[in-house]
N, C-alpha and C. Protein backbone atom coordinates (compact mmCIF):
# COMPACT_ATOMS: atom_id res chain seq x y z
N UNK A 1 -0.47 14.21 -1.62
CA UNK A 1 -1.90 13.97 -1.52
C UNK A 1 -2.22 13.09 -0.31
N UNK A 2 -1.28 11.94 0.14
CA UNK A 2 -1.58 11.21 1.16
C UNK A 2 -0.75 11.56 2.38
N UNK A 3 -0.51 11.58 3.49
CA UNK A 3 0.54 11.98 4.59
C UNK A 3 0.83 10.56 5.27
N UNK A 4 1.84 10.56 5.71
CA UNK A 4 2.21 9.54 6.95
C UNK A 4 1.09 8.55 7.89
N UNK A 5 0.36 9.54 8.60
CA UNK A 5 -0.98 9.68 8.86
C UNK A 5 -1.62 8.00 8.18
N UNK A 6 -1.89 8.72 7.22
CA UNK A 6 -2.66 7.72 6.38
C UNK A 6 -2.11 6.35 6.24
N UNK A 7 -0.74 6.43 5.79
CA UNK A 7 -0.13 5.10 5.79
C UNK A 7 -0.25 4.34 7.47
N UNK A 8 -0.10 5.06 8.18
CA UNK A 8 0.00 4.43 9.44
C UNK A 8 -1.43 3.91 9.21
N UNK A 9 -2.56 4.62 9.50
CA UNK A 9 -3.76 4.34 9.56
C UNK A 9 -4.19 2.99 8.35
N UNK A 10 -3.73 2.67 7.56
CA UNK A 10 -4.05 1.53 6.60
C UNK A 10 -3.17 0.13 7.32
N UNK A 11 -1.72 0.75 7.30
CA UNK A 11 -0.93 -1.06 7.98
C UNK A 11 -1.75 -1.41 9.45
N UNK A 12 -2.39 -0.23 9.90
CA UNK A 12 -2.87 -0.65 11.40
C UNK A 12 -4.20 -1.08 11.31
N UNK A 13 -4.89 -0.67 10.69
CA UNK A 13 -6.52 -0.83 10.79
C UNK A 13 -7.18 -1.51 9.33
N UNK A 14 -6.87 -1.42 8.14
CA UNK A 14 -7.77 -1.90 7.29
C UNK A 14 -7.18 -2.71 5.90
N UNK A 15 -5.85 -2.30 6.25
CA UNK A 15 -5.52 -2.84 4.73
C UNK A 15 -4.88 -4.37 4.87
N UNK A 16 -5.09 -4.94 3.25
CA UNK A 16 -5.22 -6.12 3.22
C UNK A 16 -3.77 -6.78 2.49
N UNK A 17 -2.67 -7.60 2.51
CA UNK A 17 -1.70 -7.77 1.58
C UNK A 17 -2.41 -8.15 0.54
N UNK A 18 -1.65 -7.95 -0.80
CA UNK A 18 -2.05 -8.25 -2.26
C UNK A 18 -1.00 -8.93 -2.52
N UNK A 19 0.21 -8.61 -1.91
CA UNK A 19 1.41 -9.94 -2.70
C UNK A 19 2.00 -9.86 -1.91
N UNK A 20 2.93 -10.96 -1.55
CA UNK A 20 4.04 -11.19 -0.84
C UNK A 20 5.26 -11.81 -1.72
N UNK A 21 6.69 -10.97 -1.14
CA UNK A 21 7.35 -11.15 -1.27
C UNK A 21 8.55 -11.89 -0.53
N UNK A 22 8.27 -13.13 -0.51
CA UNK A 22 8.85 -13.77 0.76
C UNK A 22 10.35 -13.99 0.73
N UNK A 23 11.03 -13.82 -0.68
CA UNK A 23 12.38 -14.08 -0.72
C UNK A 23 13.14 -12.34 -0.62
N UNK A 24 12.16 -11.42 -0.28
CA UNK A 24 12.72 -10.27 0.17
C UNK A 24 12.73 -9.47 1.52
N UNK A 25 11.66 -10.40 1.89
CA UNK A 25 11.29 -10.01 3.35
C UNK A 25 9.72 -9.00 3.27
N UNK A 26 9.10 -8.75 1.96
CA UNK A 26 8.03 -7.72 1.67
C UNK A 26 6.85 -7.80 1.39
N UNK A 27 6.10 -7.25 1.39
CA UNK A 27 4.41 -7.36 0.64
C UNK A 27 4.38 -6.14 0.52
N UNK A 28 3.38 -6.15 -0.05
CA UNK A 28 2.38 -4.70 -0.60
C UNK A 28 1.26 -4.89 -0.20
N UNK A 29 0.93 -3.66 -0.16
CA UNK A 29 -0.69 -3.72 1.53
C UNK A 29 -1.35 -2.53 0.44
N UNK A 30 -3.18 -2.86 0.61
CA UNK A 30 -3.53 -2.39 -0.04
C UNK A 30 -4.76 -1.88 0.92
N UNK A 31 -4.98 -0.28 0.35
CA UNK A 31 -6.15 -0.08 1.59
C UNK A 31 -6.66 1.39 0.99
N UNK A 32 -7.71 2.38 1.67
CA UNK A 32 -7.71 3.33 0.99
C UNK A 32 -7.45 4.22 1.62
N UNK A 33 -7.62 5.95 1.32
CA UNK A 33 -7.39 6.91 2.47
C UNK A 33 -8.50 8.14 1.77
N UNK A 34 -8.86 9.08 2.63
CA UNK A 34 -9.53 9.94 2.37
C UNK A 34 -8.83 11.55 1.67
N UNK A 35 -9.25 11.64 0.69
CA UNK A 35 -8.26 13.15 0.42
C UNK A 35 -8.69 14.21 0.81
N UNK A 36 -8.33 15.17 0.03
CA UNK A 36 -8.97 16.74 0.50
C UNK A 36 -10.18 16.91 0.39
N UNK A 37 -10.04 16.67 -0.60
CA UNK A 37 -12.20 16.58 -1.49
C UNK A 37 -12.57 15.46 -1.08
N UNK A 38 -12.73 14.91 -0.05
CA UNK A 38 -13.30 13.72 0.79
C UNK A 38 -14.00 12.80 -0.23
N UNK A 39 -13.03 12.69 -1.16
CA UNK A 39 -12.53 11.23 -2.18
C UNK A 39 -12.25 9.82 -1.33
N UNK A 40 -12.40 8.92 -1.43
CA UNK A 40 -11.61 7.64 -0.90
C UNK A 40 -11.00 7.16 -2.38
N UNK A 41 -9.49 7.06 -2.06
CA UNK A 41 -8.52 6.51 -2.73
C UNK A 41 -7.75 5.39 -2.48
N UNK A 42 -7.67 4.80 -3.60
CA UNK A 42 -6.55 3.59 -3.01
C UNK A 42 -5.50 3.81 -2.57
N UNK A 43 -4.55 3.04 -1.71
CA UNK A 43 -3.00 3.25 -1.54
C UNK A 43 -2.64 1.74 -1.68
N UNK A 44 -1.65 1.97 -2.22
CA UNK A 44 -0.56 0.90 -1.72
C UNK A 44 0.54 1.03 -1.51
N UNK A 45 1.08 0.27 -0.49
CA UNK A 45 2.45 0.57 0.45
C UNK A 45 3.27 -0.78 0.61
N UNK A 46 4.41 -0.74 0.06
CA UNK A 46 5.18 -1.53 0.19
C UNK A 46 5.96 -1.59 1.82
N UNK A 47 6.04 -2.51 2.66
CA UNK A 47 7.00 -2.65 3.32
C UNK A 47 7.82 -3.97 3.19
N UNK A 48 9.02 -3.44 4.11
CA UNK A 48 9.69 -4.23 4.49
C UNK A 48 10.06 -4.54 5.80
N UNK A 49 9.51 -6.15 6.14
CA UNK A 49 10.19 -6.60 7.28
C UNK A 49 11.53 -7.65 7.70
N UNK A 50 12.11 -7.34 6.84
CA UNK A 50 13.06 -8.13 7.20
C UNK A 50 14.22 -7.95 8.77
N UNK A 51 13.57 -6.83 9.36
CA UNK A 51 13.99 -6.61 10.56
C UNK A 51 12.87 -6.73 11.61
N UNK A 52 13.06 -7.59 12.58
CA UNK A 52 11.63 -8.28 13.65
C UNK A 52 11.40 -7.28 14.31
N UNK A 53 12.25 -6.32 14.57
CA UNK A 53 11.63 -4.97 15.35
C UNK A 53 10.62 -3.99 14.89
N UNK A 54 10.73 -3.83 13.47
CA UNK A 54 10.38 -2.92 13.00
C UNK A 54 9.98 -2.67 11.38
N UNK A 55 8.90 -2.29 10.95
CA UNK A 55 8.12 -2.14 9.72
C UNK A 55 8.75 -1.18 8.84
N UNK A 56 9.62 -1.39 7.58
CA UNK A 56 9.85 -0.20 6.96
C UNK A 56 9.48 -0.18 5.64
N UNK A 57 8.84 1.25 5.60
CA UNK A 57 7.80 1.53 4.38
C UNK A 57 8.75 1.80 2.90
N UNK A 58 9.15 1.54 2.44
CA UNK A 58 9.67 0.91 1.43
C UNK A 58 9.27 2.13 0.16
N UNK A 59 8.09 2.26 0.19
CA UNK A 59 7.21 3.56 -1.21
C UNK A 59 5.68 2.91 -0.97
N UNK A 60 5.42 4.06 -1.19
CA UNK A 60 3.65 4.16 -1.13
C UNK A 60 2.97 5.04 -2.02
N UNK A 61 2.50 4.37 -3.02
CA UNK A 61 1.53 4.82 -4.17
C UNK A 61 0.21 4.94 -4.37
N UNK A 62 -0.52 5.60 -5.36
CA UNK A 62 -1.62 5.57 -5.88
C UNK A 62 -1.51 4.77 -6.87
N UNK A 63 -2.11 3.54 -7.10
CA UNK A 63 -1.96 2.37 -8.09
C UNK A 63 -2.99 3.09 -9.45
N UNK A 64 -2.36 3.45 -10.18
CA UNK A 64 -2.89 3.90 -12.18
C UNK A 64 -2.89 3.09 -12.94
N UNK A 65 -3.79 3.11 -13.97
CA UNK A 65 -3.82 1.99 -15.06
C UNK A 65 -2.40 2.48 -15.73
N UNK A 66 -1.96 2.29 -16.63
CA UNK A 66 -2.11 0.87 -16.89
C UNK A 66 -1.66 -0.49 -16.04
N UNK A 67 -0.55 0.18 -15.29
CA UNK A 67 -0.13 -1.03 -14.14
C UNK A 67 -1.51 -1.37 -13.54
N UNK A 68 -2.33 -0.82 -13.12
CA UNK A 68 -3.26 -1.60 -12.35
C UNK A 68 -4.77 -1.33 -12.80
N UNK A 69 -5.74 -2.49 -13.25
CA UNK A 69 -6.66 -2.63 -14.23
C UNK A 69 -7.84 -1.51 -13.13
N UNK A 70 -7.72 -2.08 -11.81
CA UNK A 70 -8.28 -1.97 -10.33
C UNK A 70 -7.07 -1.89 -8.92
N UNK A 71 -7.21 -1.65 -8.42
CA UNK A 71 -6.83 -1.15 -6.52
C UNK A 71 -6.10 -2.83 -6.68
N UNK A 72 -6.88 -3.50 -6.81
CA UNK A 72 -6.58 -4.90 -6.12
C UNK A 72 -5.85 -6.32 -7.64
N UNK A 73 -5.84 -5.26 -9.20
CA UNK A 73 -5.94 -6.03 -10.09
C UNK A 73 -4.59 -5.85 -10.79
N UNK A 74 -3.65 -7.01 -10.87
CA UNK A 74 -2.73 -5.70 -11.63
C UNK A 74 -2.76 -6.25 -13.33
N UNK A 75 -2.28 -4.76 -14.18
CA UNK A 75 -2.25 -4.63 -15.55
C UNK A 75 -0.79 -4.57 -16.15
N UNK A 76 -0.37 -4.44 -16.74
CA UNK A 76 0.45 -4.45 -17.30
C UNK A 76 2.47 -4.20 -16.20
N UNK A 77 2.77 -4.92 -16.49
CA UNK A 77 4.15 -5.11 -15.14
C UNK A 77 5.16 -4.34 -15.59
């Protein structure tokens, strides 16, 4: 549903961290993307930087209840 594309387009232009993971080197970035049916959806994308060169995307989801109440809220762990 989302492409590459999109992820690039969120770590570069709009999305915001929601958590950091500092004893792993990671956060999760939260932002939205447009689908087929010109929906706006959430994403979130985990990276990892623990290498200074370079950003690696780790998994990138559509956040669902029950884990997440909202985009930005989380529900159940």
């Amino acid at each position: 549903m989302f492409t590459a594309k999109d992820i690039v387009c969120i770590l570069v232009e709009e999305g915001k961290i929601l958590e950091s993971y500092e004893e792993d080197n990671r956060c999760l970035v939260c932002g939205h993307f447009t689908a087929e049916n010109s929906v706006r959806l959430p994403l979130h994308i985990v990276c990892d930087y623990s290498n200074n060169r370079l950003i690696d995307i780790v998994t990138a989801y559509i956040p669902q209840k029950p884990w997440w109440i909202t985009p930005t809220r989380r529900g159940l762990k």
